[in-house]
N, C-alpha and C. Protein backbone atom coordinates (compact mmCIF):
# COMPACT_ATOMS: atom_id res chain seq x y z
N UNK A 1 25.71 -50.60 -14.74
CA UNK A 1 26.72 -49.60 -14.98
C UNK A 1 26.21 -48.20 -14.62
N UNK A 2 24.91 -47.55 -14.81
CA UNK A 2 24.23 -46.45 -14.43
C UNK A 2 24.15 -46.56 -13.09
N UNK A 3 23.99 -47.31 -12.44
CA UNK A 3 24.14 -47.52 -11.38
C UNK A 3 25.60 -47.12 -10.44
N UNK A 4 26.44 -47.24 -10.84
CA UNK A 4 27.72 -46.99 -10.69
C UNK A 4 28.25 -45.92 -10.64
N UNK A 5 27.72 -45.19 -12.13
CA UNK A 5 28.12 -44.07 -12.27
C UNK A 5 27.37 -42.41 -11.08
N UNK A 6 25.83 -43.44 -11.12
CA UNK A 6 25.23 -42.07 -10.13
C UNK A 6 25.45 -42.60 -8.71
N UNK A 7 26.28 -43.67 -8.18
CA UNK A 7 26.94 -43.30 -7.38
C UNK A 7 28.49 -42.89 -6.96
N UNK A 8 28.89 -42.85 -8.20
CA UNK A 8 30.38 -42.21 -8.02
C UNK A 8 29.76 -40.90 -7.81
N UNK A 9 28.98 -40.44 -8.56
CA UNK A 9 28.50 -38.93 -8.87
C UNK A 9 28.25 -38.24 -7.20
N UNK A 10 27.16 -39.24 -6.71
CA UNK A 10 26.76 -38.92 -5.24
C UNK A 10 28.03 -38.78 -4.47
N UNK A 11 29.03 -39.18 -4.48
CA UNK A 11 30.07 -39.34 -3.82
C UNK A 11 30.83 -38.18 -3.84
N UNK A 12 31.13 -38.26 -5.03
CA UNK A 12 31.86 -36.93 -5.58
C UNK A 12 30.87 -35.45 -5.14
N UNK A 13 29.80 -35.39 -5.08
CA UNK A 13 28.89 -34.74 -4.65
C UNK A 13 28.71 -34.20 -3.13
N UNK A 14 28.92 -34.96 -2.51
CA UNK A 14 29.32 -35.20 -0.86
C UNK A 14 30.68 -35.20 -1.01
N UNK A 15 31.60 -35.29 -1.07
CA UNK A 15 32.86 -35.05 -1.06
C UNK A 15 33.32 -33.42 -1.37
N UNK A 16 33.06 -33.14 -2.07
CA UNK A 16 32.41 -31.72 -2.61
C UNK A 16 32.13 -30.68 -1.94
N UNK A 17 30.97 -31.14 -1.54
CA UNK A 17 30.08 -30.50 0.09
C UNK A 17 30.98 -30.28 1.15
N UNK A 18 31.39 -31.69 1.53
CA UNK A 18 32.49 -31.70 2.79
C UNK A 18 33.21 -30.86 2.45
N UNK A 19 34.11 -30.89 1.40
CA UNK A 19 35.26 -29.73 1.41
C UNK A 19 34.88 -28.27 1.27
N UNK A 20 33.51 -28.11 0.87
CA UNK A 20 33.70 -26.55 0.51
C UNK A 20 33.01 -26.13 2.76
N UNK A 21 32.21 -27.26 3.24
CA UNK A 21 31.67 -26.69 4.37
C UNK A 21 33.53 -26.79 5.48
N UNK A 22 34.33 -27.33 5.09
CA UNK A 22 35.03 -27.38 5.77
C UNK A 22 36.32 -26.09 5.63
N UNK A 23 36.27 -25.85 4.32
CA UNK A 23 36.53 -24.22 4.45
C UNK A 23 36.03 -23.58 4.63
N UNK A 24 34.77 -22.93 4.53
CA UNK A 24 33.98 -22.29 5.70
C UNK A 24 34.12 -22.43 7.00
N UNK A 25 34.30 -23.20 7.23
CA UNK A 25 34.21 -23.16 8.58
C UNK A 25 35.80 -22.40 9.31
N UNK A 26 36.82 -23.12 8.57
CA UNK A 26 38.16 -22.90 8.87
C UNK A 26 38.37 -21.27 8.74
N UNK A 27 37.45 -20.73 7.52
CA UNK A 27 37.36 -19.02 7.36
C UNK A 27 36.72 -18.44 8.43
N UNK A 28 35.41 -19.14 8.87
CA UNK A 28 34.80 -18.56 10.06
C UNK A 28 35.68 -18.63 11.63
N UNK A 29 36.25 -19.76 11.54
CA UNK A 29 37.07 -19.90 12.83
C UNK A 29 38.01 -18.85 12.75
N UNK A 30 38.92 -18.95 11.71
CA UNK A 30 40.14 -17.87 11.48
C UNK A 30 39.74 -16.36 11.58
N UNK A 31 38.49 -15.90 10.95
CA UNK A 31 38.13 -14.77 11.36
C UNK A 31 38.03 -14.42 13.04
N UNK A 32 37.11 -15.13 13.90
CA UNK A 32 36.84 -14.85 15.42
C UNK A 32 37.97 -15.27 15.89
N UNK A 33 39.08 -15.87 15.44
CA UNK A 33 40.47 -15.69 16.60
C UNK A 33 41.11 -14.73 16.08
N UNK A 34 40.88 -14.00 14.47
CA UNK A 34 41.31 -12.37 14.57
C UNK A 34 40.65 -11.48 15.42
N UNK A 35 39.40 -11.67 15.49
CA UNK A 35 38.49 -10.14 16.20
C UNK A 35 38.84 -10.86 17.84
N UNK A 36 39.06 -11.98 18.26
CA UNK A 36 39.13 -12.15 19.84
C UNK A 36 40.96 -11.50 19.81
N UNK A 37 41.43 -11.60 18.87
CA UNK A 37 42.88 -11.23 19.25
C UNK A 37 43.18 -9.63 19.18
N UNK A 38 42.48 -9.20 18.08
CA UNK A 38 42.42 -7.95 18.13
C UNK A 38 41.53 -7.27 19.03
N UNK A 39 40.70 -7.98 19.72
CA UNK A 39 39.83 -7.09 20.92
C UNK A 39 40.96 -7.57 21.99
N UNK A 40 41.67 -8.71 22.81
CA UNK A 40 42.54 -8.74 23.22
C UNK A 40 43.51 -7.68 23.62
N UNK A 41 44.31 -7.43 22.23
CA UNK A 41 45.15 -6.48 22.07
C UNK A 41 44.55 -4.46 22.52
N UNK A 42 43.35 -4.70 21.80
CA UNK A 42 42.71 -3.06 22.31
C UNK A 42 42.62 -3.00 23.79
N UNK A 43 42.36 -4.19 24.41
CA UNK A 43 41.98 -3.91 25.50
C UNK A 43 43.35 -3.80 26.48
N UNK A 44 44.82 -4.29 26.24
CA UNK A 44 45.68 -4.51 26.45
C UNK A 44 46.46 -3.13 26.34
N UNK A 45 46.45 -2.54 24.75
CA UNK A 45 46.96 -1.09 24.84
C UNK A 45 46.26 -0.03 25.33
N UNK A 46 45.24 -0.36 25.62
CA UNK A 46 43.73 0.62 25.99
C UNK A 46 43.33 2.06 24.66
N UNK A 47 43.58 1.31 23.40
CA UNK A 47 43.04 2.25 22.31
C UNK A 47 41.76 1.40 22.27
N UNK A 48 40.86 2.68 21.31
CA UNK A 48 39.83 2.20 20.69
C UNK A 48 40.03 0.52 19.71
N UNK A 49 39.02 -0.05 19.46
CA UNK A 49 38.89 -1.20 18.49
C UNK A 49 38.72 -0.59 17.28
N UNK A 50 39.70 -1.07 16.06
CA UNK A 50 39.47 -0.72 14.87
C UNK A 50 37.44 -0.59 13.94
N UNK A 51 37.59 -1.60 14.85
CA UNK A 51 36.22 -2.08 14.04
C UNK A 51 35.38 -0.63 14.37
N UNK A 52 35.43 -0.28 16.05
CA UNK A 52 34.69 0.42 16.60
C UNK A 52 35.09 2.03 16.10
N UNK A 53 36.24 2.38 15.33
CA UNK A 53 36.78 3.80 14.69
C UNK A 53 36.19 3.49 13.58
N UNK A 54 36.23 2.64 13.03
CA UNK A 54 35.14 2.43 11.54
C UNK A 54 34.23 2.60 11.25
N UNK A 55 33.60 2.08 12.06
CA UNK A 55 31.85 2.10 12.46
C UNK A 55 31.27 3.94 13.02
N UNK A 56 32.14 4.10 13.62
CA UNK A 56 32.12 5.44 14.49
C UNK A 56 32.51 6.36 12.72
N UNK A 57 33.69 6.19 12.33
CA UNK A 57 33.49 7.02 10.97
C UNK A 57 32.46 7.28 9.81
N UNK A 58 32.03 5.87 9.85
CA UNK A 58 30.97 5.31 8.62
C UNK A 58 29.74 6.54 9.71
N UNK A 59 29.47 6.29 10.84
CA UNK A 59 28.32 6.95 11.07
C UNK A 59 28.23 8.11 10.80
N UNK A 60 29.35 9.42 10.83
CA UNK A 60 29.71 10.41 11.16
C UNK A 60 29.37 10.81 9.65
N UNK A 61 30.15 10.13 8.58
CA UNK A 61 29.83 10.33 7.25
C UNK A 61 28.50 10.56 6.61
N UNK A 62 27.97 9.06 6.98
CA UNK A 62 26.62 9.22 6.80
C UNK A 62 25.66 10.05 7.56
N UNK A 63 26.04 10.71 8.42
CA UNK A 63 25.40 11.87 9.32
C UNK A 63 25.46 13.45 8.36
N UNK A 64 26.84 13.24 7.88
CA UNK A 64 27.09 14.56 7.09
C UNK A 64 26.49 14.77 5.79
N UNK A 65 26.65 13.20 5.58
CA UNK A 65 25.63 13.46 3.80
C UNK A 65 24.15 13.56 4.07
N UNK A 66 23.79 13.06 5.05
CA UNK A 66 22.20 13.50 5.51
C UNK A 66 22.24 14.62 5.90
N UNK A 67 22.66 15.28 5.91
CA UNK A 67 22.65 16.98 6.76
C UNK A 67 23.06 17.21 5.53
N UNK A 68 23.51 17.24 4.40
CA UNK A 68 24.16 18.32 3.63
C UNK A 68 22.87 17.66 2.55
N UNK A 69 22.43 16.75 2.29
CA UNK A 69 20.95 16.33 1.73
C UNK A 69 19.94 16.90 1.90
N UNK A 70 19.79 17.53 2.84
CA UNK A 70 19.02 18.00 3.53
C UNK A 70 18.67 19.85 3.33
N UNK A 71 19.98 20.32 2.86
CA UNK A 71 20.24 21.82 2.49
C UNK A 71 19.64 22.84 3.31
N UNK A 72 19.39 22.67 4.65
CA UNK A 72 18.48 23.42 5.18
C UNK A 72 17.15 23.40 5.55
N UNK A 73 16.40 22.22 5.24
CA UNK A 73 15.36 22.22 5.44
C UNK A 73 15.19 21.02 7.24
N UNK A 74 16.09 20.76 7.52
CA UNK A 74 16.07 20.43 8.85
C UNK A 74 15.54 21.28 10.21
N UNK A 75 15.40 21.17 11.26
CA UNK A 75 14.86 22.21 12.14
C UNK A 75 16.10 22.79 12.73
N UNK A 76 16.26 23.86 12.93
CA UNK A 76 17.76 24.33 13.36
C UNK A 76 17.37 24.59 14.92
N UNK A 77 18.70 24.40 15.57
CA UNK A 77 19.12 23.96 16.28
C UNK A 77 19.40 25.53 17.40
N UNK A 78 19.24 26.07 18.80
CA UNK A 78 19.87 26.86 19.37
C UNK A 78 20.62 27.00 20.41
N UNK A 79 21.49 27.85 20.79
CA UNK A 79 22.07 27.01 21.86
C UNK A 79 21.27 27.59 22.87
N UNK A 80 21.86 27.79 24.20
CA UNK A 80 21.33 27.92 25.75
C UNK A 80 21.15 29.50 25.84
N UNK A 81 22.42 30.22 25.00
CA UNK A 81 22.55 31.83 25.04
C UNK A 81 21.23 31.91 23.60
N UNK A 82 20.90 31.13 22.92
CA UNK A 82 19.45 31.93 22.16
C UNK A 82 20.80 32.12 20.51
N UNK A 83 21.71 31.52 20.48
CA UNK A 83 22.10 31.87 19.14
C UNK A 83 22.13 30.71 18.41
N UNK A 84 22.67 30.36 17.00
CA UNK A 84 22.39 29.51 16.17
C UNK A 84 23.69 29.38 16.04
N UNK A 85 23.99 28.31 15.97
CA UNK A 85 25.61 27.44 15.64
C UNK A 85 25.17 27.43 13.95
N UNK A 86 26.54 27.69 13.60
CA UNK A 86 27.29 28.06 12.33
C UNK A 86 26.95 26.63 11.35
N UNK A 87 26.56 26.66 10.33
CA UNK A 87 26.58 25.66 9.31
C UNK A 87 27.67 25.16 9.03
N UNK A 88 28.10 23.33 8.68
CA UNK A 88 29.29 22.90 8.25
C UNK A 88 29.89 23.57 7.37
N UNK A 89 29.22 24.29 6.08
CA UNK A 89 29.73 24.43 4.63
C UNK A 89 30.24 25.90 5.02
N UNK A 90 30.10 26.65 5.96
CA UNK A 90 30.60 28.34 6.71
C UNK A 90 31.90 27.88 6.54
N UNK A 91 32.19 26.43 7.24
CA UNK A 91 33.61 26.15 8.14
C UNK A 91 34.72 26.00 6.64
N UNK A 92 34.01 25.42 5.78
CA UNK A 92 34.72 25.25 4.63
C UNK A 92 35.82 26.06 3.48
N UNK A 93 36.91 25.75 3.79
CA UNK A 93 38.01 26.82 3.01
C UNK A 93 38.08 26.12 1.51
N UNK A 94 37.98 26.81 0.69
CA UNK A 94 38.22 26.65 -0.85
C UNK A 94 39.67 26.49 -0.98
N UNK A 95 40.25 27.35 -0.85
CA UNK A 95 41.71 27.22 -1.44
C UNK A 95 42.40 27.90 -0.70
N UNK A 96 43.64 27.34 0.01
CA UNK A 96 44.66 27.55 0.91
C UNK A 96 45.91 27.45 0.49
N UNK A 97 46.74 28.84 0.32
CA UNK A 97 48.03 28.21 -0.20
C UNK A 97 49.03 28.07 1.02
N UNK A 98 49.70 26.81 0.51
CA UNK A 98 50.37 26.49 1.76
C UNK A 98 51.82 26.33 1.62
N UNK A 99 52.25 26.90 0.53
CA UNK A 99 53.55 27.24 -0.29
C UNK A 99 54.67 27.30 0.55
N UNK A 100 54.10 28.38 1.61
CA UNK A 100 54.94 29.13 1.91
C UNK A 100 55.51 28.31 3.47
N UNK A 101 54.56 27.46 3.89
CA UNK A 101 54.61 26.52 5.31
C UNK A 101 55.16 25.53 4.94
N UNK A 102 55.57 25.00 3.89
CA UNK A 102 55.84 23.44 3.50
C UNK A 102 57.68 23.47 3.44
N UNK A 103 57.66 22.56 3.76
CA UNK A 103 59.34 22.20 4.11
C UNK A 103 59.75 21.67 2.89
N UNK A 104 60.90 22.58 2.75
CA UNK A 104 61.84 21.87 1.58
C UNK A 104 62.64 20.58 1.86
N UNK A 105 62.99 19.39 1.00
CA UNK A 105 63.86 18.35 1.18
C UNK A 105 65.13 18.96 0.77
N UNK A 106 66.08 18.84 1.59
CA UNK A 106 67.67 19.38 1.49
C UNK A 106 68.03 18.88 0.21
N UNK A 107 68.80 19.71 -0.76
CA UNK A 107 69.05 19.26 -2.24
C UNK A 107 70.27 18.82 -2.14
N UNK A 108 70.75 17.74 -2.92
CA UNK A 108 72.27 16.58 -2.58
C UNK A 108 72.69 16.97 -3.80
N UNK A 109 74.21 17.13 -3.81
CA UNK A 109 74.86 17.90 -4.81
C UNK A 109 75.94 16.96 -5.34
């Protein structure tokens, strides 16, 4: 009877296996006919690839928090005329009122 039981067990065990490697796999397949369809399509409208505006953002970010980590102690930079380009945090506006530019929604009576 022990006998029986540790091989239902093995079975059930491998059965198990099979199904969880066979959704994997079906997730891995389903993923690369999204990225072949969506590289497809970029190349078709001729925009950038999402993946590739992502990646390109994530870098840009992490470029800015290393430079603003940094507070100055980086080597600065000059241009060709001998002057120094302006720090990010110069470019930075605190508070803008924009009251006066913003469009009203027509009021229904």
């Amino acid at each position: 009877m022990e006998f029986i039981n540790r091989l239902i067990g093995a079975l059930f065990r491998i059965v198990l296996m099979l199904t969880g490697l066979v959704f994997v796999a079906g997730l891995m397949l389903l993923a690369i006919t999204a990225l072949a369809l969506s590289l497809l399509w970029s190349l078709i409208t001729g925009k950038r690839h999402p993946v590739t505006m992502v990646w390109s953002r994530f870098r840009q970010t992490q470029d800015a928090v290393w430079r603003a980590s940094q507070g100055g102690r980086t080597r600065t930079e000059t241009r060709a005329d001998g002057s120094s380009p302006r720090r990010a945090a110069d470019d930075v506006v605190d508070v803008e009122d924009i009251s006066a530019t913003r469009i009203k929604p027509p009021q229904d009576h």
